[in-house]
Structures are given as C-alpha cells and as structure tokens.
N, C-alpha and C. Protein backbone atom coordinates (compact mmCIF):
# COMPACT_ATOMS: atom_id res chain seq x y z
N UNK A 1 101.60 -27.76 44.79
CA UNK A 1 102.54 -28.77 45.17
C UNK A 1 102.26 -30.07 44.42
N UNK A 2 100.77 -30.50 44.45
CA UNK A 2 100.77 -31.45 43.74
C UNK A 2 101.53 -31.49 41.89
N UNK A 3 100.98 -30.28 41.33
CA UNK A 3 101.37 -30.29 39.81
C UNK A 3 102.87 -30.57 40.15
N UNK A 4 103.42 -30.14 40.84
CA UNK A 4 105.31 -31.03 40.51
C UNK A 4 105.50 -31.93 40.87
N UNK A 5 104.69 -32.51 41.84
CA UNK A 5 104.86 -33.73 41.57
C UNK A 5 104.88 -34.61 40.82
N UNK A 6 103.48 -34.06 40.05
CA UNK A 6 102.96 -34.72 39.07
C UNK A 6 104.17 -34.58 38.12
N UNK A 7 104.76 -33.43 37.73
CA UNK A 7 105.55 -33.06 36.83
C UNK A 7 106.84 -33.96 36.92
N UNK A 8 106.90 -34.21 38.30
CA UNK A 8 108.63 -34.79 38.45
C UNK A 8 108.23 -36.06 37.61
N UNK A 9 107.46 -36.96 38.61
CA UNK A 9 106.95 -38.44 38.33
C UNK A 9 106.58 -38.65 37.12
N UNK A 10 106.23 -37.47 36.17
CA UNK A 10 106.38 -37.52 34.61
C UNK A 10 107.57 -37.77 33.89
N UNK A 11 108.34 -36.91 34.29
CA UNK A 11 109.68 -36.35 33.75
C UNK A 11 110.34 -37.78 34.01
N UNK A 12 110.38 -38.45 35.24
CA UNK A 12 111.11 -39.77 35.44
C UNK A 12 110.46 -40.78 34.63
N UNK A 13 109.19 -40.69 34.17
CA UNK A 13 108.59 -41.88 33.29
C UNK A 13 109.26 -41.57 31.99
N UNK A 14 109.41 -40.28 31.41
CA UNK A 14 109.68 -39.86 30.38
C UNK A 14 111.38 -40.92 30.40
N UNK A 15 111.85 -39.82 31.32
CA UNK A 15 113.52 -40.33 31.34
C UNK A 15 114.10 -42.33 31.48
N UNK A 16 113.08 -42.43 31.78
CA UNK A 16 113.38 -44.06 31.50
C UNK A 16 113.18 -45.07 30.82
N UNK A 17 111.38 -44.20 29.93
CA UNK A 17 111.70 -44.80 28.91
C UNK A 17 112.57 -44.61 27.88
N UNK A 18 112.99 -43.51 28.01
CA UNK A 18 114.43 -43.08 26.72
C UNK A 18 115.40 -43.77 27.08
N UNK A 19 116.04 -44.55 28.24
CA UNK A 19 116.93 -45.24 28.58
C UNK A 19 116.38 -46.54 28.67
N UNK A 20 115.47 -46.87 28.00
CA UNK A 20 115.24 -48.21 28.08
C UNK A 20 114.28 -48.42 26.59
N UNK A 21 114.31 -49.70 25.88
CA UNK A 21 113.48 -50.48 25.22
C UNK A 21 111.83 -50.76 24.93
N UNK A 22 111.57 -50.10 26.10
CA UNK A 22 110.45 -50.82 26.50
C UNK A 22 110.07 -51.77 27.07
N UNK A 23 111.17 -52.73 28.12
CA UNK A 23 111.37 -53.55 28.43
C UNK A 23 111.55 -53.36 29.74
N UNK A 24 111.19 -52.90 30.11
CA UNK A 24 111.62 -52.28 31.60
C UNK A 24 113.47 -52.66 31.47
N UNK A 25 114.03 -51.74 30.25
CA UNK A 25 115.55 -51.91 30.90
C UNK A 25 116.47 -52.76 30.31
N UNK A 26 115.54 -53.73 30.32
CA UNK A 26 116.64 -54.92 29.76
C UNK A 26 115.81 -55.39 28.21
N UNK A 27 117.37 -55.08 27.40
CA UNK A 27 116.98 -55.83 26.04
C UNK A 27 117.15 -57.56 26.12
N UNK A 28 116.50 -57.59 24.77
CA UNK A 28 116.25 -58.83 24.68
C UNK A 28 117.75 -59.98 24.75
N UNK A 29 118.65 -59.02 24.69
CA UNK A 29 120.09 -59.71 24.85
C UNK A 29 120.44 -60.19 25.89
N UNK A 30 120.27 -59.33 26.87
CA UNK A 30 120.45 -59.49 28.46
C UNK A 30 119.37 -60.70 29.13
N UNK A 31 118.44 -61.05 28.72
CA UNK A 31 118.06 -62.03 29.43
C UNK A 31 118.24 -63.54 28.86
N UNK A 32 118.74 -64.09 29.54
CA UNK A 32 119.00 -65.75 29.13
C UNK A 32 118.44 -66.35 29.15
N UNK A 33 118.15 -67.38 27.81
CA UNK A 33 117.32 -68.09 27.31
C UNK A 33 116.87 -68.99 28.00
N UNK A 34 115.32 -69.58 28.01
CA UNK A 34 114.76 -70.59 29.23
C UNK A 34 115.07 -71.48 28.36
N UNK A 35 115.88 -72.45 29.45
CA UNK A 35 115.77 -73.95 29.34
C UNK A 35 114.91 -74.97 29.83
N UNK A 36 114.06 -75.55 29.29
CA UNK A 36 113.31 -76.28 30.01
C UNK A 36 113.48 -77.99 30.00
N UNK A 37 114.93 -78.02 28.74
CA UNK A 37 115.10 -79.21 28.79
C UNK A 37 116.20 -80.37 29.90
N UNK A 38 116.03 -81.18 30.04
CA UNK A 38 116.71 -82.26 30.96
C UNK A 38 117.85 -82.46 30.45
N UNK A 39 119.27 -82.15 31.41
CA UNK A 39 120.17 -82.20 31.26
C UNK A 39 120.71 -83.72 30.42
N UNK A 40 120.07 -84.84 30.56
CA UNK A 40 120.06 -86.54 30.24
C UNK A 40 119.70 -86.28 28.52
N UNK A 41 120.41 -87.26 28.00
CA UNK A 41 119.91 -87.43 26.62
C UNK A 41 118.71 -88.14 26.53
N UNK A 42 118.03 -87.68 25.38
CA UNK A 42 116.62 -88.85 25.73
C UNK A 42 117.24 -90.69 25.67
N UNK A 43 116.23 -91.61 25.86
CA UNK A 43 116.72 -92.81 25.93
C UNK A 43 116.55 -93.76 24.26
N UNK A 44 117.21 -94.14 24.02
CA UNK A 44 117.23 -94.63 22.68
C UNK A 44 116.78 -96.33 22.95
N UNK A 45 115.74 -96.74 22.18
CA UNK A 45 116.23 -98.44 22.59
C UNK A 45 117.37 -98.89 21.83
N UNK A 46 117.70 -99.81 22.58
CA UNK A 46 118.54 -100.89 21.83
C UNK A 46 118.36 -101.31 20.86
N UNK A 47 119.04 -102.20 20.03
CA UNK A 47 118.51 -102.81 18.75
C UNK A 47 118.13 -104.10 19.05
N UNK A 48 117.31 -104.73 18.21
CA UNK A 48 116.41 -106.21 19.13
C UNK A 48 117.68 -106.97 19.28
N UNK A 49 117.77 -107.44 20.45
CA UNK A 49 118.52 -108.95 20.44
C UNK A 49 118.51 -110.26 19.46
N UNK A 50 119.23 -110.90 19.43
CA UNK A 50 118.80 -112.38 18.68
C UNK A 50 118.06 -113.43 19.37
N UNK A 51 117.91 -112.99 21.05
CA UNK A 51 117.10 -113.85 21.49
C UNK A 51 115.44 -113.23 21.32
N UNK A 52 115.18 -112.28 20.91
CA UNK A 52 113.66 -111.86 20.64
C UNK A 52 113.24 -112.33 19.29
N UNK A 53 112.26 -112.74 19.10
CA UNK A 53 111.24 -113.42 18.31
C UNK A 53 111.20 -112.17 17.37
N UNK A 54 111.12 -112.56 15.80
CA UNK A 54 110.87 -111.15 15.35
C UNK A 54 109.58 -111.12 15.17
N UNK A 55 108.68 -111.89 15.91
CA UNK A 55 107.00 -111.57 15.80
C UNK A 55 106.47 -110.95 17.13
N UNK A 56 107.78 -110.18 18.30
CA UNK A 56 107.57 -109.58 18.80
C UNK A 56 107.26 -108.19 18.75
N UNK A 57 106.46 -107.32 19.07
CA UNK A 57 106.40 -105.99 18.84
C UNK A 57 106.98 -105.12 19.84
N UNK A 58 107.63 -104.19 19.30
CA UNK A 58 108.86 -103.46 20.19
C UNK A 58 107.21 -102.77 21.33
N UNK A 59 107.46 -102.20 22.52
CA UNK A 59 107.03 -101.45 23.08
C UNK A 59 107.58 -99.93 23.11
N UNK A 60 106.75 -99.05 22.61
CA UNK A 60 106.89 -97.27 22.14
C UNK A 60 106.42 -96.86 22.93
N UNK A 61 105.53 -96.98 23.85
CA UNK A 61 104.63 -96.47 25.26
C UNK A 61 104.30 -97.02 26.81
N UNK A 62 104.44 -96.19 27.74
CA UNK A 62 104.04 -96.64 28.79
C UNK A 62 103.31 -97.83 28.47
N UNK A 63 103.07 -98.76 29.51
CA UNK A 63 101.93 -100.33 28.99
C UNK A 63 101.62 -100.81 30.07
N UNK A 64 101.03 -100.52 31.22
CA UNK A 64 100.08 -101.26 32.48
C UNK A 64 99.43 -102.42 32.12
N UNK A 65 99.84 -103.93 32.39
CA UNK A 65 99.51 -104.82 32.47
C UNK A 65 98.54 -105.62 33.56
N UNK A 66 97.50 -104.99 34.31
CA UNK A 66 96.99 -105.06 35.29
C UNK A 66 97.51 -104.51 36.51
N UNK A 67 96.85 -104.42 37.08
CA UNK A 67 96.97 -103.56 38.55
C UNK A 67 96.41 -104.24 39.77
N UNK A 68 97.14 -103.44 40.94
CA UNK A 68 96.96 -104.28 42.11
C UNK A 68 96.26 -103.01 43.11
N UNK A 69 95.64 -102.88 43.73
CA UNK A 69 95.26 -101.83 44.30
C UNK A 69 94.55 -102.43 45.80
N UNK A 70 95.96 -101.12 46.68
CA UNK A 70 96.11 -101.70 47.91
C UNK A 70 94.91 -100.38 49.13
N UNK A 71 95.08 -100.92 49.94
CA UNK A 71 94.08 -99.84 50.75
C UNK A 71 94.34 -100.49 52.44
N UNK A 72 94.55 -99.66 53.44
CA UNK A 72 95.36 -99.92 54.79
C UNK A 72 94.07 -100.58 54.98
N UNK A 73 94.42 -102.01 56.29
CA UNK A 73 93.11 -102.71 56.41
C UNK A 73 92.72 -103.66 55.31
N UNK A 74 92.81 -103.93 54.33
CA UNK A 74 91.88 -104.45 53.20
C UNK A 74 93.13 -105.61 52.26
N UNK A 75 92.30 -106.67 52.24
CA UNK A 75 93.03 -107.57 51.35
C UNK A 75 93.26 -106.22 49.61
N UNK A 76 94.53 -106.59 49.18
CA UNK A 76 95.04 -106.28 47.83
C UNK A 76 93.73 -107.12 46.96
N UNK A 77 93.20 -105.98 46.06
CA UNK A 77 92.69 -106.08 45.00
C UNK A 77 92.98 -106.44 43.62
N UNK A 78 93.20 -107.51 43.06
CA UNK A 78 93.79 -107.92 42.12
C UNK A 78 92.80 -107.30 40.51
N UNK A 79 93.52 -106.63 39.65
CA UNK A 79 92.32 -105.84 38.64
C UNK A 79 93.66 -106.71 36.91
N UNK A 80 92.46 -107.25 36.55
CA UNK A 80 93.19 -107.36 35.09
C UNK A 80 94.71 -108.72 35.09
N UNK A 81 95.12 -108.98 36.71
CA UNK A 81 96.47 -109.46 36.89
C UNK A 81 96.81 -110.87 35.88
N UNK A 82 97.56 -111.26 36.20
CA UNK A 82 97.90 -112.64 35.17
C UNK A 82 98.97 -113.14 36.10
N UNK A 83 98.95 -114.64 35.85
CA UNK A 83 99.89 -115.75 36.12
C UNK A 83 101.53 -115.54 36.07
N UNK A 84 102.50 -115.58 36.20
CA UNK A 84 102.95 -115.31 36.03
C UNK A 84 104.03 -116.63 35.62
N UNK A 85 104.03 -117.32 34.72
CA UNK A 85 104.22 -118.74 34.35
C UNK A 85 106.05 -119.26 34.63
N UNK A 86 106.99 -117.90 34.10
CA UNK A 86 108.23 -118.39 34.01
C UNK A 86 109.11 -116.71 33.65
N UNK A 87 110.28 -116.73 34.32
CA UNK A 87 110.71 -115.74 33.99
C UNK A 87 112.55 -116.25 34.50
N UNK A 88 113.80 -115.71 33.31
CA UNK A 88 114.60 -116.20 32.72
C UNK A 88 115.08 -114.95 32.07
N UNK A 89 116.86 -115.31 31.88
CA UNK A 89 117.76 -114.45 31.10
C UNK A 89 118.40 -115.00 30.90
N UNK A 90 118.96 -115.28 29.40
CA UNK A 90 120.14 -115.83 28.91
C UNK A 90 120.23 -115.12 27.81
N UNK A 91 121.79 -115.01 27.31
CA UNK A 91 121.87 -114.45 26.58
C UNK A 91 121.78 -112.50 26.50
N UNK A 92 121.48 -112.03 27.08
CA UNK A 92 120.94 -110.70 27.29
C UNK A 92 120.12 -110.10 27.08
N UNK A 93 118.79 -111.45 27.38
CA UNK A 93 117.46 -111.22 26.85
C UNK A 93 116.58 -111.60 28.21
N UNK A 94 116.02 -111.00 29.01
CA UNK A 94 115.28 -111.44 30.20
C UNK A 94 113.69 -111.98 29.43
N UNK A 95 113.22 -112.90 29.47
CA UNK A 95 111.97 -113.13 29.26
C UNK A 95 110.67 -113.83 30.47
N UNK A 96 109.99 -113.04 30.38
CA UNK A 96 108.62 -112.98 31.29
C UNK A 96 107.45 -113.49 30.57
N UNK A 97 106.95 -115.15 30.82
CA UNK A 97 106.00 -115.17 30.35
C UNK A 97 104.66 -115.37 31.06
N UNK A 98 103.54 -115.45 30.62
CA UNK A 98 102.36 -115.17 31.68
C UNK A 98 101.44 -115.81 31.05
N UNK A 99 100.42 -115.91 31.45
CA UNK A 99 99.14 -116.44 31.20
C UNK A 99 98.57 -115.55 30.20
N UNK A 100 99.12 -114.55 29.92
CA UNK A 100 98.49 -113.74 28.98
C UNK A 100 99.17 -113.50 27.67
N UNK A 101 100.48 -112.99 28.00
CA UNK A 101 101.88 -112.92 27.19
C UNK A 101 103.13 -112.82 27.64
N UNK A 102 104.04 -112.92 25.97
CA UNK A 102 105.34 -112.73 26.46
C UNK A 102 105.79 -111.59 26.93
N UNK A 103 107.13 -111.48 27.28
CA UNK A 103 107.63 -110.12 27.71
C UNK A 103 109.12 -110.43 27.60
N UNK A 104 109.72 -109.52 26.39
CA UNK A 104 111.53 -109.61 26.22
C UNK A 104 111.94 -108.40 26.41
N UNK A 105 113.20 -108.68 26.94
CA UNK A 105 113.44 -107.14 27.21
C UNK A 105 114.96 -107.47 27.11
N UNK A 106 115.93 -106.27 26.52
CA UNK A 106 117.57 -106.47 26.35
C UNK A 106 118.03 -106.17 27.88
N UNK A 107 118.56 -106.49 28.44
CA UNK A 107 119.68 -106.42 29.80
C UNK A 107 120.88 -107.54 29.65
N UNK A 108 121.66 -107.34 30.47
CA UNK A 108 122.65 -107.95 30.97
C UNK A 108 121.66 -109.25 32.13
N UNK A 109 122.25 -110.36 32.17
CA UNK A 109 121.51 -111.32 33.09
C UNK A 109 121.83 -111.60 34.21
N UNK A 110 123.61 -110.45 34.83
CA UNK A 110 123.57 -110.08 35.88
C UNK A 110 122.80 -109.22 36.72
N UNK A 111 122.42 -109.48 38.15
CA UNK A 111 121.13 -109.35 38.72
C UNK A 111 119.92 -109.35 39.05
N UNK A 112 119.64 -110.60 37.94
CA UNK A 112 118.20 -110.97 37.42
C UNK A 112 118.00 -112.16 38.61
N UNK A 113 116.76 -112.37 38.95
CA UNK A 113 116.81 -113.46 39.75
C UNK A 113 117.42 -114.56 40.34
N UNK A 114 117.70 -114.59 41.03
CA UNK A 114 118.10 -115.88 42.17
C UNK A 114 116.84 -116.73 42.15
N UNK A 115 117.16 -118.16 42.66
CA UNK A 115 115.87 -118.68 42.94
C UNK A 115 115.23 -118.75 43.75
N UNK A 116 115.57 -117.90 44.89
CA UNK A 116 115.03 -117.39 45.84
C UNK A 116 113.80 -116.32 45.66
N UNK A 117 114.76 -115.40 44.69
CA UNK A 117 114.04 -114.31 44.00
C UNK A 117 112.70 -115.08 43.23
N UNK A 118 113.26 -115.92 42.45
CA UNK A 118 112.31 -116.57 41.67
C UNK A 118 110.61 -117.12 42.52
N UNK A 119 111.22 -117.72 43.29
CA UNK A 119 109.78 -118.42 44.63
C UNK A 119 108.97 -117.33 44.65
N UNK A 120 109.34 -115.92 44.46
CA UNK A 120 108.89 -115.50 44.88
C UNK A 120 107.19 -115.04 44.04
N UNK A 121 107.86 -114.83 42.81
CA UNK A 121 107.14 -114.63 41.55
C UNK A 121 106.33 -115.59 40.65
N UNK A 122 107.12 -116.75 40.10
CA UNK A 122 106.83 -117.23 39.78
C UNK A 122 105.40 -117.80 40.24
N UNK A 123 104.70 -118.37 39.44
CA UNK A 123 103.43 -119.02 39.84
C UNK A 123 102.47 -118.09 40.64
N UNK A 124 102.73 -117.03 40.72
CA UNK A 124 101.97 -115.43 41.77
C UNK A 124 101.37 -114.86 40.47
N UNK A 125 100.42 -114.05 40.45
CA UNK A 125 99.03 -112.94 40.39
C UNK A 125 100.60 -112.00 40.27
N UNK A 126 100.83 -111.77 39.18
CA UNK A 126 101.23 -109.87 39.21
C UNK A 126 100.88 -108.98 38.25
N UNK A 127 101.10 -107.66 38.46
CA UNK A 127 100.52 -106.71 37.70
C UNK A 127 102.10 -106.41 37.11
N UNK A 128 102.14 -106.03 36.33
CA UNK A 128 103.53 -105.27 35.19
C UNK A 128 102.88 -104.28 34.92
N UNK A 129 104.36 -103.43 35.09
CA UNK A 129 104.21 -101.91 34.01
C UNK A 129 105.41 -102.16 33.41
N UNK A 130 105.45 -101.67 31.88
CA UNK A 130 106.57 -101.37 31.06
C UNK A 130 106.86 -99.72 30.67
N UNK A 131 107.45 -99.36 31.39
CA UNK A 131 108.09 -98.09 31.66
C UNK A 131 108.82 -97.58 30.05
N UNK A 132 107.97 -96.65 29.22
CA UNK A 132 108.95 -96.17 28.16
C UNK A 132 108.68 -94.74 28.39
N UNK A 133 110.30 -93.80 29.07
CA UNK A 133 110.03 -92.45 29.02
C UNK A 133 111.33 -92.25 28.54
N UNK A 134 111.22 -91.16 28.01
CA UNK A 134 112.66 -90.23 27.57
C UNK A 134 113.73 -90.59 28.74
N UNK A 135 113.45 -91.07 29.43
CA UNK A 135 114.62 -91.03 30.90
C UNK A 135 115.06 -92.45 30.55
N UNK A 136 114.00 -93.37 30.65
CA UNK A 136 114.90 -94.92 30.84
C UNK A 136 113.63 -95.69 30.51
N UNK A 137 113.93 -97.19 30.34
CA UNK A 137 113.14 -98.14 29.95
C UNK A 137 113.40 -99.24 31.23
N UNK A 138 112.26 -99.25 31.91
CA UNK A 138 112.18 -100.46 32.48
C UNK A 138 110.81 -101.37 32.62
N UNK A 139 110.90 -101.77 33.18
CA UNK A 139 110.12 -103.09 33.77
C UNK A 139 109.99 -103.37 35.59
N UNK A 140 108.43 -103.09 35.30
CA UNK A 140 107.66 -102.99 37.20
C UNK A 140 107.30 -104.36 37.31
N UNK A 141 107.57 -105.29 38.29
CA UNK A 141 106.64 -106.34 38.75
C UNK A 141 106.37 -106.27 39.93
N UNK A 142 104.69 -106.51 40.54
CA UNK A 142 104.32 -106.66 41.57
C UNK A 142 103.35 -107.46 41.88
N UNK A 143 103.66 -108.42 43.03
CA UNK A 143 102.48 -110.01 43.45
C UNK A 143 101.51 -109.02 44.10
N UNK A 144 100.81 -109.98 44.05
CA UNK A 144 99.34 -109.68 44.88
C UNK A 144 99.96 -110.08 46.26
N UNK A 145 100.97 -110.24 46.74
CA UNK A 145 101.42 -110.79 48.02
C UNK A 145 102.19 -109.23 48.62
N UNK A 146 102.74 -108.82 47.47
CA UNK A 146 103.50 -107.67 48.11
C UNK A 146 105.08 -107.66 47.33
N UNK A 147 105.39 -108.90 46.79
CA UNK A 147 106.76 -108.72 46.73
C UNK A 147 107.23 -107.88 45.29
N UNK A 148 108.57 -107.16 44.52
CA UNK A 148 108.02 -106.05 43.90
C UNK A 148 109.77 -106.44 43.31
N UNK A 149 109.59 -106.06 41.71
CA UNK A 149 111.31 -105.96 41.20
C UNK A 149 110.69 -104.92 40.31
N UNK A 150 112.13 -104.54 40.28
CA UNK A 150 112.17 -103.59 38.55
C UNK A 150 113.28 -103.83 38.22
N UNK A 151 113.57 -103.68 36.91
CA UNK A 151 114.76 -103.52 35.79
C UNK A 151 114.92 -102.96 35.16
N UNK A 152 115.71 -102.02 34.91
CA UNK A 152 116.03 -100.94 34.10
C UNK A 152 116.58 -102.04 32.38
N UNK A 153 116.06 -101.73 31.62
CA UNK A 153 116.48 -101.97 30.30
C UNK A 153 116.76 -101.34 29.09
N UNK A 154 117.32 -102.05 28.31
CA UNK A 154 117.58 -101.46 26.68
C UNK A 154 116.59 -101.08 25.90
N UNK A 155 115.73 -102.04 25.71
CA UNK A 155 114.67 -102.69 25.08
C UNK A 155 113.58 -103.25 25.51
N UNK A 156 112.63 -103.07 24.93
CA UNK A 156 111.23 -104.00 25.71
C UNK A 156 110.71 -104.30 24.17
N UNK A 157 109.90 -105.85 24.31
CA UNK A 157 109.40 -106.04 23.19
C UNK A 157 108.22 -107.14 23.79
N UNK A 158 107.39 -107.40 22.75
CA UNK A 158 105.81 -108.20 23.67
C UNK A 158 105.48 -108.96 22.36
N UNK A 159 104.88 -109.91 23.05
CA UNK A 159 104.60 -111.02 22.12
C UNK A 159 103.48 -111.43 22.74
C-alpha cells in the first residue's frame, strides 16, 4: 500500500512540474512587478529667491540645529540651542536669524507670524531642524518653553 502511494505522490510531482515552470505555476509574466516607490514626486527646491544672499549655501540634507530634550517631571534640557535674534518674511523669503546663523527659506509670507506669534520666539533658546526629504522641505522651531512652528518650504538656504 505504501509503494502507491509513494507512486501516486510521484506521478503528481511529476505532473506539475510539466505544467508548470518551475515556479510553482506561475511564470514570470503573471506576477506584478513590486513597487516600492511613493506615489508623490520627489521634492525639487525652488530656485534661490532675490531676497537670499548669494553667500548663502543652499541646504541638501536633514540639519539639526540644537536640541531640546524633554523628560516627564524634569526642567527641558537645552543641548547646542541658540538665541533666536529676529525672524521676518518679505518678499517670499522668511528669514531666521540667531546667535549663531542665518536661515532663508522661499515661502509665501502668508501665515508666517503674527506678533503674537512672534513674543513668542523671538528672544527664546530654540532648537531648529531643517527638514530636506524627497517628500517636502521644511523648517522645525522649538523654545525651551514649549512653544513649536513649522513651515513647509521651497527652499532652505544658511548663511
């Protein structure tokens, strides 16, 4: 009893690989190609504004400008932070300057600070990140107090 078994369970290995590739079945036609890419085009910068300095250098990479590092219980840890002297848009150029450096970036100068907004920052300890990924370009600010913007932009450039 066993040998036909054996025999059948042969005969069906036999019979399927003759109906198949070697592929268990499916040729290489039948299966659809992996996509692994993001439906979004990558992000292009802008071209510099006329309000950027041309002794600014464009930003090509992520760029952490100090850090703030928080912990439940515990005063905020201020690591690397800077002043944060004056920050402004005219023209369609937002500029951030600091105790350390500049910061230009292309936007529109609708939604950029109020001076409300402004109290808030100005003259405050913050840490910046300049955000460059295939997705979008922006700009992180955060006080050592807590208060926090971002802006999505065209362009980022540092001086």
């Amino acid at each position: 009893m066993n040998r036909i078994a054996v025999l059948a369970f042969t005969l069906l290995l036999v019979a399927l690989t003759a109906c198949s590739d070697g592929n268990g079945g499916a040729s290489a036609t039948d299966t659809p190609p992996v996509q692994n890419d993001s439906t979004r085009s990558p992000v292009t910068p802008g071209a510099r504004p006329d309000g950027v300095p041309a002794t600014a250098q464009p930003v090509e990479e992520t760029t952490t400008l100090g850090s703030i590092e928080r912990r439940a219980n515990e005063t905020p840890e201020a690591v690397e932070t800077r002043e944060l002297l004056d920050g402004s848009c005219q023209d369609g150029v937002i500029t951030l300057t600091t105790s350390e450096e500049t910061i230009y970036a292309a936007r529109g100068c609708d939604g950029f600070w109020d001076a409300q907004a402004e109290e808030l920052f100005v003259g405050e300890q913050v840490a910046i990140v300049l955000e460059v990924t295939p997705a979008r370009l922006r700009i992180l600010i955060e006080t050592t107090t807590g208060a926090q913007s971002e802006f999505t932009v065209d362009g980022i450039w540092l001086e």
